[in-house]
Protein backbone atom coordinates (compact mmCIF):
# COMPACT_ATOMS: atom_id res chain seq x y z
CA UNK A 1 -30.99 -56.59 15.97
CA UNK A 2 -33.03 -57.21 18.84
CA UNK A 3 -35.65 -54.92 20.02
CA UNK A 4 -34.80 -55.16 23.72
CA UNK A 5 -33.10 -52.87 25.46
CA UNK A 6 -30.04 -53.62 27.24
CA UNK A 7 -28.13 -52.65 29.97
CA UNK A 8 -25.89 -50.43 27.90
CA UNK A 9 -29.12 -48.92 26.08
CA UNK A 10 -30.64 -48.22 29.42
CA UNK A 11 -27.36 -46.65 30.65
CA UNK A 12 -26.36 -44.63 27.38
CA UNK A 13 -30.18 -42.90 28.74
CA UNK A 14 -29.71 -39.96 30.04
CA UNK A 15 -31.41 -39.11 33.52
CA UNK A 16 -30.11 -35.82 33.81
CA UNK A 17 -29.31 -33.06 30.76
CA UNK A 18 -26.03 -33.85 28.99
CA UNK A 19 -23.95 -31.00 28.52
CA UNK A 20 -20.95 -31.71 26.99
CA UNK A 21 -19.75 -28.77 25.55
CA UNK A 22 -18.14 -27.09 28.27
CA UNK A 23 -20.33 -27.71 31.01
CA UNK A 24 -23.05 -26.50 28.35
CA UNK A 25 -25.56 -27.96 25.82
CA UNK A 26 -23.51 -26.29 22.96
CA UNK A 27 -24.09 -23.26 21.31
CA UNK A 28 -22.54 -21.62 17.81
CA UNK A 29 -20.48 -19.00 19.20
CA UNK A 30 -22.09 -15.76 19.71
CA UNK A 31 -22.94 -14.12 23.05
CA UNK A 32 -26.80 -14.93 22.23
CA UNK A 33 -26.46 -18.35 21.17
CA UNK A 34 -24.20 -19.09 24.53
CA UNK A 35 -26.45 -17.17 26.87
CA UNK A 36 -29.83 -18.87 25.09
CA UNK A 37 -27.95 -22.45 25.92
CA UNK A 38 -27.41 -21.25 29.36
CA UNK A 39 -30.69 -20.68 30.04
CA UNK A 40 -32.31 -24.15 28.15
CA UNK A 41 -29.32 -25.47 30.35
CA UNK A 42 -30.61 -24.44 33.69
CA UNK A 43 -34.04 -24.10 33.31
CA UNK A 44 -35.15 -27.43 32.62
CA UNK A 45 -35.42 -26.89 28.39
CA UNK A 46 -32.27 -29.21 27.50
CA UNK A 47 -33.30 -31.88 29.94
CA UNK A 48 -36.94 -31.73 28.16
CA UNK A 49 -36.05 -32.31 24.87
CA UNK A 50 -33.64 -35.09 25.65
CA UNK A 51 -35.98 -37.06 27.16
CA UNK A 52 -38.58 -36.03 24.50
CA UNK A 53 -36.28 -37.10 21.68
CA UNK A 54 -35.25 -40.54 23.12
CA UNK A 55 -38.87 -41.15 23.82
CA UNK A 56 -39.49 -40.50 20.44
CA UNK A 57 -36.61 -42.24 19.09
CA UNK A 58 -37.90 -45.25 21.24
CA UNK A 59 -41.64 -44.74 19.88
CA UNK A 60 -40.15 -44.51 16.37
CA UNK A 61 -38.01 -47.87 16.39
CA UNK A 62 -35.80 -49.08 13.35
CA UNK A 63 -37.40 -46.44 11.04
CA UNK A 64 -35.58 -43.71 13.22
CA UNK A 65 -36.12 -39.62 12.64
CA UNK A 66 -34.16 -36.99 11.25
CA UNK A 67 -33.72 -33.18 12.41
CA UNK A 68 -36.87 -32.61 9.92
CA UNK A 69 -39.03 -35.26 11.75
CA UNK A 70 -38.02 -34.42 15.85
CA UNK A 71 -38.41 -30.67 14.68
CA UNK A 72 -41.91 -31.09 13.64
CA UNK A 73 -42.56 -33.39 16.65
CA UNK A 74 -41.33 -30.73 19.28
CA UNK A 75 -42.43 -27.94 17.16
CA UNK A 76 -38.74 -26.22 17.40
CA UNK A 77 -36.45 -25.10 14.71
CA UNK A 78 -33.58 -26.81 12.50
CA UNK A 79 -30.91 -25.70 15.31
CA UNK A 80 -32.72 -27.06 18.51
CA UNK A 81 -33.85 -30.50 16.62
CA UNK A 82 -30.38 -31.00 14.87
CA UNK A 83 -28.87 -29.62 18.09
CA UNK A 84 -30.44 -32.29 20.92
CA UNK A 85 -29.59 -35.24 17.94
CA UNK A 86 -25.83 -34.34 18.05
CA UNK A 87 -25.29 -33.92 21.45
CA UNK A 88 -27.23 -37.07 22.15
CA UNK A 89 -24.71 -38.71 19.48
CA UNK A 90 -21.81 -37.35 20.97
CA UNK A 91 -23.02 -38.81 24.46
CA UNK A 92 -23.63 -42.12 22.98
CA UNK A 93 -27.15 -42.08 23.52
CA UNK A 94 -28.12 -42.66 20.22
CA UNK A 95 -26.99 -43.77 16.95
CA UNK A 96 -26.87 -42.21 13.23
CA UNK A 97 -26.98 -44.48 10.59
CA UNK A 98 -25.55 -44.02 6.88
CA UNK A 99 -29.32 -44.00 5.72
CA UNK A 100 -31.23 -40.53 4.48
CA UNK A 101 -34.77 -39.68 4.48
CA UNK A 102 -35.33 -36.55 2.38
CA UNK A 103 -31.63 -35.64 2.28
CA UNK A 104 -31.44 -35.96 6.03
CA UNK A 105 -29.21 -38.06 8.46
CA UNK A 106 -31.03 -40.56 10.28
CA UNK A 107 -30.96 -41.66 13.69
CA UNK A 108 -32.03 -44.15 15.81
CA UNK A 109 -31.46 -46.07 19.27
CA UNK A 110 -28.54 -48.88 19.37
CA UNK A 111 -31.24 -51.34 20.17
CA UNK A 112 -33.38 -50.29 16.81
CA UNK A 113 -30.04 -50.31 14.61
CA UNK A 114 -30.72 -52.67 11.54
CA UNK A 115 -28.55 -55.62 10.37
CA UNK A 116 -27.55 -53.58 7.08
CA UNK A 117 -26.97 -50.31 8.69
CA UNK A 118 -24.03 -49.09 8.76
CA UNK A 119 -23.40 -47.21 12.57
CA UNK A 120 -21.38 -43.48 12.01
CA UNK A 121 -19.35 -42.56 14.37
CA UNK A 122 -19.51 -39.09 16.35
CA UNK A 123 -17.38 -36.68 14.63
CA UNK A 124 -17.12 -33.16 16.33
CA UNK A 125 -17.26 -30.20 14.08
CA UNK A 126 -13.80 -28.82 14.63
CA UNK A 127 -13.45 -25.21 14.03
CA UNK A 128 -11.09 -22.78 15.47
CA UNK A 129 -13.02 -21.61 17.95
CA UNK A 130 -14.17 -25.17 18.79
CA UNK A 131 -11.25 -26.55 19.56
CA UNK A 132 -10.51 -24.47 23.01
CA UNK A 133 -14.24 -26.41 23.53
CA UNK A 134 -12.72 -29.61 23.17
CA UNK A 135 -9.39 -29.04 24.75
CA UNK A 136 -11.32 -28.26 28.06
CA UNK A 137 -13.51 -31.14 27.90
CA UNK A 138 -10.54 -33.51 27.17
CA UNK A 139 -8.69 -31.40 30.68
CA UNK A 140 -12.28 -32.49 32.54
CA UNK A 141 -11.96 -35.70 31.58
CA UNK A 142 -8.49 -35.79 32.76
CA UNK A 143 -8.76 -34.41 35.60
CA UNK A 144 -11.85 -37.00 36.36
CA UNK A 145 -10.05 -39.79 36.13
CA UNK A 146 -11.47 -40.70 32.46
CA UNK A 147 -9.16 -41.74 30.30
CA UNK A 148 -10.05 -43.40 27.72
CA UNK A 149 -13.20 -40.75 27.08
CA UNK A 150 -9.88 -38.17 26.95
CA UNK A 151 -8.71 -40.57 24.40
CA UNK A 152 -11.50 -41.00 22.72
CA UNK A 153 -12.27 -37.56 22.09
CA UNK A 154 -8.74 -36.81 20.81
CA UNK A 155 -9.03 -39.70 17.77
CA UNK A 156 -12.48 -38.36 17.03
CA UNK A 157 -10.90 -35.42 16.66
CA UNK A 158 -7.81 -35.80 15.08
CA UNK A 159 -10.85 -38.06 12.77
CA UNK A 160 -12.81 -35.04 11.91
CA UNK A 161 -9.14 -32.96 11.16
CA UNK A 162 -7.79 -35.76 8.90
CA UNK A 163 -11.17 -36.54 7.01
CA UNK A 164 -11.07 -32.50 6.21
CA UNK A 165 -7.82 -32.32 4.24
């Protein structure tokens, strides 16, 4: 592929913190893990390691990173590296790829996506307690006007519900 970024690379960047998990950065389900998002959310954290971790995506090219390699890098743990890299893959800003390094997923910008890789798809995690999650964001995107994100979201999730069983 080529190396140069295009409009929809430079647009799938995000300027301000993506939050889309209910208005948050996502968090596991506790009290603690919600109120720690909250406060990486709105204090400038999130935004940080967004645009740290696309840097470094862009610094690391076709070769990508995994969770293991942006942990070390931002010298956080398995939950805020693997964190940032999902919700950057559920935004579209970034791409994971059906090759492993060391048993880990790899991922890497859509302008640094190989000829033989093979793209996956963002496929939310759907629990029970996830889905009121994803019920509101599909109501926000409604209500915005965005329909085919609303749409979107539902066959990625009916996806991740029918790949379970």
């Amino acid at each position: 592929m080529n190396d140069e970024p295009t409009l929809f690379d430079i647009l799938a960047t995000p300027t301000t913190p993506a939050l889309p998990y209910g208005g948050t950065s996502g968090w596991s389900g506790s009290t603690t893990s919600r109120e720690r998002a909250e406060a990486e959310d709105s204090t400038g954290v999130t935004s940080y390691r967004q645009r740290r971790t696309m840097a470094l995506l862009s610094d690391s090219g076709s070769e990508g990173m995994t969770w293991v390699d942006l942990a070390q890098a931002l010298d956080v743990h398995h939950g805020a590296a693997s964190g940032v890299l999902s919700t950057l893959h559920k935004i579209g800003a970034v791409c994971r790829v059906e090759r492993r390094r060391n048993r880990s997923q790899v991922y890497v910008l859509r302008q640094y996506v190989r000829s033989d890789d093979v793209v996956v798809e963002y496929r939310p995690n759907v629990s029970a307690r996830m889905m009121l999650s994803i019920l509101t964001e599909i109501a926000q995107d409604l209500d915005n006007g965005q329909i085919v994100l609303a749409r979107d979201r539902i066959g990625a999730t009916i996806n991740a519900m029918t790949d379970r069983k």
